[in-house]
Protein backbone atom coordinates (compact mmCIF):
# COMPACT_ATOMS: atom_id res chain seq x y z
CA UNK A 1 0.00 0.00 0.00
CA UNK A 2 1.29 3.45 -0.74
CA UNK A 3 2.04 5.89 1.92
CA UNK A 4 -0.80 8.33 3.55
CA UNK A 5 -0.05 11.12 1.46
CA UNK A 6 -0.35 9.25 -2.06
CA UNK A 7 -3.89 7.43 -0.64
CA UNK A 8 -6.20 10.06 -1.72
CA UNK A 9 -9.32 8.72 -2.66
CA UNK A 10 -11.39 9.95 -5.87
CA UNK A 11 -14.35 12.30 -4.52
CA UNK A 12 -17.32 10.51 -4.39
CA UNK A 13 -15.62 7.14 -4.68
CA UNK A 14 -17.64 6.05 -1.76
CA UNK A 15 -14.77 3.78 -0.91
CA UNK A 16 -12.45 2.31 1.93
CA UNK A 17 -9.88 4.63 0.74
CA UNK A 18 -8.10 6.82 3.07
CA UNK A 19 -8.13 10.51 2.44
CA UNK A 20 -5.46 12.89 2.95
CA UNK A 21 -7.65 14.86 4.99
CA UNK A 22 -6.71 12.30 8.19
CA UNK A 23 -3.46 12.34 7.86
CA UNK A 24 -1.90 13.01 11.31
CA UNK A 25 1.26 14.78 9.93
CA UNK A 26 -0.44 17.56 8.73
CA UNK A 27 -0.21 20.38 11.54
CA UNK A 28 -4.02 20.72 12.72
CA UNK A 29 -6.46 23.70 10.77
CA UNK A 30 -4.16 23.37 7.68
CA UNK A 31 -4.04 21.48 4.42
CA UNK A 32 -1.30 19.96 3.03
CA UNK A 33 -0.01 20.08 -1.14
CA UNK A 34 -1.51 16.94 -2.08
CA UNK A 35 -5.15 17.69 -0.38
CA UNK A 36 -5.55 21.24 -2.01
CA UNK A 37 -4.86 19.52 -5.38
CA UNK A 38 -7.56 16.97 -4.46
CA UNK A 39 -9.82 19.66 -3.70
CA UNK A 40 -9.82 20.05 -0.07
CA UNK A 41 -10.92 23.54 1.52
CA UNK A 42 -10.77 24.76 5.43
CA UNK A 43 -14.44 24.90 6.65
CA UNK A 44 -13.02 26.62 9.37
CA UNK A 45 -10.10 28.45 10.07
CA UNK A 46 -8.74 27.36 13.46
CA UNK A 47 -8.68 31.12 14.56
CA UNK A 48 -11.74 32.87 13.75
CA UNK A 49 -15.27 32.42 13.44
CA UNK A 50 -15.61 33.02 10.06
CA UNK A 51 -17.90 30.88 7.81
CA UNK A 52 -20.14 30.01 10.82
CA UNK A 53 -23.27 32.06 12.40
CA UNK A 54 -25.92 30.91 14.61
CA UNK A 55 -28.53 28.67 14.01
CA UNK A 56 -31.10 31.64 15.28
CA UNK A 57 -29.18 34.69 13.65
CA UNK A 58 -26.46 36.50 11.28
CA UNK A 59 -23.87 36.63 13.75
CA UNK A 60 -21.49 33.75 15.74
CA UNK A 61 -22.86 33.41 19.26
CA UNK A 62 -21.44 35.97 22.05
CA UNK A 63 -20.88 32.90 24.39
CA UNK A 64 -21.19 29.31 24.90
CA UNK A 65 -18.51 28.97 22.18
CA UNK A 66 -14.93 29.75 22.33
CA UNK A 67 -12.01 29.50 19.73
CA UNK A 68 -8.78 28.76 21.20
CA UNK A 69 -5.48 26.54 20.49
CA UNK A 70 -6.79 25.41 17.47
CA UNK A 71 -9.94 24.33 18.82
CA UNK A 72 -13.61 25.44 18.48
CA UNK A 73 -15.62 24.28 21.43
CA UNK A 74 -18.53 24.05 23.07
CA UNK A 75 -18.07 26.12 26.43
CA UNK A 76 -21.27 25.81 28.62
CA UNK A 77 -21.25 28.10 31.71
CA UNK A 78 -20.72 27.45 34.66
CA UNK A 79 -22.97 28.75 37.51
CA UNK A 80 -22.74 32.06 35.54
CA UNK A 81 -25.16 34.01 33.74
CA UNK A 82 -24.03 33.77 30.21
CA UNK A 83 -26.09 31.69 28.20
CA UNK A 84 -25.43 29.01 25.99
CA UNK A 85 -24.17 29.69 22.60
CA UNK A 86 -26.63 27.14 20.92
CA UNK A 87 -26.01 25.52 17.71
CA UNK A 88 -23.42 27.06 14.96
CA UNK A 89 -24.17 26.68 11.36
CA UNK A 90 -22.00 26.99 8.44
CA UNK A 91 -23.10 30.29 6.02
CA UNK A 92 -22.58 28.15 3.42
CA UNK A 93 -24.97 25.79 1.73
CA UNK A 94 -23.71 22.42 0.75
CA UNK A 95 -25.61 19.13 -1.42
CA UNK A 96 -22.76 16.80 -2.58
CA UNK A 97 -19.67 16.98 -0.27
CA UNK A 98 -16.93 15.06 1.90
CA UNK A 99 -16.61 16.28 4.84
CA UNK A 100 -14.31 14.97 7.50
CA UNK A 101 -14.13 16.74 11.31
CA UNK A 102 -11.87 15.60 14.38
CA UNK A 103 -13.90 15.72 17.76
CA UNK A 104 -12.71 15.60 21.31
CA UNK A 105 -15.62 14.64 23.82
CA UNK A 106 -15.53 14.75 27.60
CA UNK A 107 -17.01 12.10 29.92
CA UNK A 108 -20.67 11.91 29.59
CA UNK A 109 -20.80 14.61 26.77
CA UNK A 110 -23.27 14.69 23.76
CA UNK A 111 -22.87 16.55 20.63
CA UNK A 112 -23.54 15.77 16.63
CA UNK A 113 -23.00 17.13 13.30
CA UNK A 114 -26.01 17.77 11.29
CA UNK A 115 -26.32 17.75 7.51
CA UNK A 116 -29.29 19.29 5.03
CA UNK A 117 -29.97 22.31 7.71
CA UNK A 118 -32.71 24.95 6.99
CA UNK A 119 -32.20 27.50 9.59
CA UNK A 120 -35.14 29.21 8.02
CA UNK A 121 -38.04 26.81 8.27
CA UNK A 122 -41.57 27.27 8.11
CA UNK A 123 -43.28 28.97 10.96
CA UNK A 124 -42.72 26.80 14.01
CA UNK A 125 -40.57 24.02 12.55
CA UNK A 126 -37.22 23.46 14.58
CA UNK A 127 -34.57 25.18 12.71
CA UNK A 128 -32.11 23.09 14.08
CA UNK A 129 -33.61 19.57 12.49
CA UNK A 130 -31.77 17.63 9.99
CA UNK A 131 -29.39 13.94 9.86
CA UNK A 132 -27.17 13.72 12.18
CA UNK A 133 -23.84 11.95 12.94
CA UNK A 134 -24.13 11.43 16.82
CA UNK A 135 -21.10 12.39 18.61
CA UNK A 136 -22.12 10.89 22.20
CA UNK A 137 -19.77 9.05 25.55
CA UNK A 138 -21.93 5.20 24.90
CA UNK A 139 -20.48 4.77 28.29
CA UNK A 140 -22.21 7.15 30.52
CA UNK A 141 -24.98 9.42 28.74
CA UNK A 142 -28.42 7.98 29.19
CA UNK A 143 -28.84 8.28 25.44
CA UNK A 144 -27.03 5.95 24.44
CA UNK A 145 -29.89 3.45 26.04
CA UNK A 146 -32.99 5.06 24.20
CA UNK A 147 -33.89 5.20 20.84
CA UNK A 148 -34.10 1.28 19.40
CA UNK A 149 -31.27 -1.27 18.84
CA UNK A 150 -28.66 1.55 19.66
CA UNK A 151 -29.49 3.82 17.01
CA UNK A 152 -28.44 6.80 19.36
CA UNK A 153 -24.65 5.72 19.93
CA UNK A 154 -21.67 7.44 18.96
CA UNK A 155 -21.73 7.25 14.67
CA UNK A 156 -25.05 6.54 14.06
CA UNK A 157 -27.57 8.01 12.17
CA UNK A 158 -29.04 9.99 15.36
CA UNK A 159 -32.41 7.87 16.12
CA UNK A 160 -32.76 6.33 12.89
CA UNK A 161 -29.75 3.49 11.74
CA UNK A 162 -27.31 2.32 14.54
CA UNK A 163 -23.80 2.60 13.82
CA UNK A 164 -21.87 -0.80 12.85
CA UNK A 165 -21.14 -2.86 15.91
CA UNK A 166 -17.44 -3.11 15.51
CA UNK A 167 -16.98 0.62 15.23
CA UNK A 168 -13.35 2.09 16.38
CA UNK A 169 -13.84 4.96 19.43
CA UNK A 170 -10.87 6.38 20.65
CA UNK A 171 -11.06 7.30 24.42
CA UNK A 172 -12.71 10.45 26.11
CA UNK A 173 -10.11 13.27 25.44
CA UNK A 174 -8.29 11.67 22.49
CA UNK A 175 -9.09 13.05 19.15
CA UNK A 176 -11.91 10.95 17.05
CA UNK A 177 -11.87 11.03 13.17
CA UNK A 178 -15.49 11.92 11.63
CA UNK A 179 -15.79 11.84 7.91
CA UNK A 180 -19.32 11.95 5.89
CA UNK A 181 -19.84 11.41 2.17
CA UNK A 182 -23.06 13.03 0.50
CA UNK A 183 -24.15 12.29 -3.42
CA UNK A 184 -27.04 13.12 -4.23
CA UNK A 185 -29.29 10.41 -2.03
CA UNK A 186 -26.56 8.51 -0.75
CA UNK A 187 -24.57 9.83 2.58
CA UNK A 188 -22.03 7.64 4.19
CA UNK A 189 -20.91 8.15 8.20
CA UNK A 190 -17.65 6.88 9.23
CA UNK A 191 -15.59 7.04 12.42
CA UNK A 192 -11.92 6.28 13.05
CA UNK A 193 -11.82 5.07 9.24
CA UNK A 194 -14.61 2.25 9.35
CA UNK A 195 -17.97 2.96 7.84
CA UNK A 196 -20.51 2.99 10.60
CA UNK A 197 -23.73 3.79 8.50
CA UNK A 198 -24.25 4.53 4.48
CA UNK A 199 -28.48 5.32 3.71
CA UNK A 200 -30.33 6.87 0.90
CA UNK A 201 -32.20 10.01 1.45
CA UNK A 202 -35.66 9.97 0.20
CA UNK A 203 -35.96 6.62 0.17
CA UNK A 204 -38.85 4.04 0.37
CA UNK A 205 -36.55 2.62 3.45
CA UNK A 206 -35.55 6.16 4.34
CA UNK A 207 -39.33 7.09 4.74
CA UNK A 208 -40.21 4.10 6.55
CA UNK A 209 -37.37 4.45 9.34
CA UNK A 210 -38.42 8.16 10.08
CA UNK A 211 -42.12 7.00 10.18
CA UNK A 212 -40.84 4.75 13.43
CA UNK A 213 -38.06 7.92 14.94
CA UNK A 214 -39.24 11.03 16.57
CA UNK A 215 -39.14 12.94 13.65
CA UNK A 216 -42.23 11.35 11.85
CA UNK A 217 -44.15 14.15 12.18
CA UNK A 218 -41.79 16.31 10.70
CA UNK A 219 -42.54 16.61 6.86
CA UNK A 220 -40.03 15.49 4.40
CA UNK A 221 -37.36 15.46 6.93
CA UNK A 222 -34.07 14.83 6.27
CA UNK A 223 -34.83 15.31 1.78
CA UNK A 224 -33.41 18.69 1.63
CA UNK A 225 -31.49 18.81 -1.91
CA UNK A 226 -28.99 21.21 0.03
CA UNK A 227 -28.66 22.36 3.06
CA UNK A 228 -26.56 23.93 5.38
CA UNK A 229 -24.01 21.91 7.84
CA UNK A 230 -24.24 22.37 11.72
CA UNK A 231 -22.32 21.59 15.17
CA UNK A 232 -24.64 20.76 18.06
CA UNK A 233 -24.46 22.52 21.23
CA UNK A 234 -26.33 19.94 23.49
CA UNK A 235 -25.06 21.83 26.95
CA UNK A 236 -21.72 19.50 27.00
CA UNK A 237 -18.10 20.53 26.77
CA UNK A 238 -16.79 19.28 23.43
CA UNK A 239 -14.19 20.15 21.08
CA UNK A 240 -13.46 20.51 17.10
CA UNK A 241 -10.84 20.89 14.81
CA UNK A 242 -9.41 19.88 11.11
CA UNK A 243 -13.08 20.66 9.54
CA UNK A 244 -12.21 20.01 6.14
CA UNK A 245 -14.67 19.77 3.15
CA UNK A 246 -14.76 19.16 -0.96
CA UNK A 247 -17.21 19.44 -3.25
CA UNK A 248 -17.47 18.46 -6.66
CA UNK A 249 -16.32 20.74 -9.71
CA UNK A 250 -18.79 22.79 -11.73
CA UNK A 251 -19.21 20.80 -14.92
């Protein structure tokens, strides 16, 4: 096998293939030569907050967030009357993408990464609703035990598809490897380099499975053709870096 650097999958290959855009030698928030030729971008910086607003408004949330070392985290307060920062959402509207993201979690935390965001819904829809790629301690947050056969665990397609069973989680503090794959219907989740879910948007299947979540009532969930990309503040302390994304070339 050739080294790291030479591994770079075709976009959209929707393979095993390991991308550039996980290769540990690259100093964190940057991109090496060989991923800006194979289309990589920074989705963020690693120093300010530009490309990202609130889910509720124009502008990056006065607290509850912080950028530091790298590192954009969720910073819920402490005792103190700041509120939280809520949910962040890219400015940018996405459809067919790779995306990969490296997130630290704390014991007991919960978090996700949401796909096909509206932040302007209809009149009392949750502007915050859309797949998500759980980001969740299995060990000791009670979610992990709702939902049905696991489908809330670390990976999975948040209350709808379980992640695979023989999943790779690195340990609370240590750096996990996110990367999702969206064409058209399909989207692939994987963690740590090993698929965890792949499903088709839109679906017969897809429309059956949210018919049995909690988002059946919710019309067309999930179908967006594009949509915006989000990072859940769910009240827990958890971190983000290396938020890297492609997209395909104009024709």
């Amino acid at each position: 096998m050739p080294p790291l650097p030479c591994r770079i999958a075709c976009l959209f290959a929707l393979s095993a293939a390991v991308t550039c855009a996980d290769d540990s030698t690259v100093a964190p928030n940057t991109l090496s030569a060989p991923e800006q030729a194979a289309g990589w971008r920074l989705l963020w910086d690693g120093k300010t907050d530009s490309g990202w607003r609130s889910v509720g408004g124009e502008a990056f949330p006065k607290s509850g967030w912080t950028i530091q070392d790298g590192e954009l985290s969720v910073a819920p307060a402490k005792g103190g009357p700041a509120p939280a920062g809520g949910d962040i959402v890219t400015r940018e509207k996405f459809s067919d993408f790779e995306l990969v993201v490296d997130f630290k979690i704390t014991a007991g935390a919960n978090s996700g990464i949401k796909l096909f965001i509206d932040p302007s819904p209809a009149k009392g829809a949750d502007p915050s609703l859309g797949p998500e790629f759980q980001i969740l301690d299995d060990a000791k947050h009670p979610d992990a035990k709702l939902g049905r056969n696991g489908n809330r665990t670390l990976g999975s397609l948040y209350d709808l598809i379980p992640a695979a069973a023989d999943k790779t989680v690195n340990p609370i503090g240590e750096w996990n490897h996110a990367r999702i794959l969206s064409q058209g219907p399909h989207v692939e989740f994987w963690l740590n380099g090993r698929k965890t879910v792949e499903f088709e948007r839109a679906s017969p299947a897809w429309r059956e499975t949210v018919a049995t979540s909690k988002f059946k009532g919710v019309a067309a969930f999930g179908e967006l053709t594009q949509g915006h990309i989000l990072l859940q503040d769910h009240g827990n302390p958890v971190s983000f870096r290396n938020l890297k994304i492609r997209v395909p070339a104009a024709p």
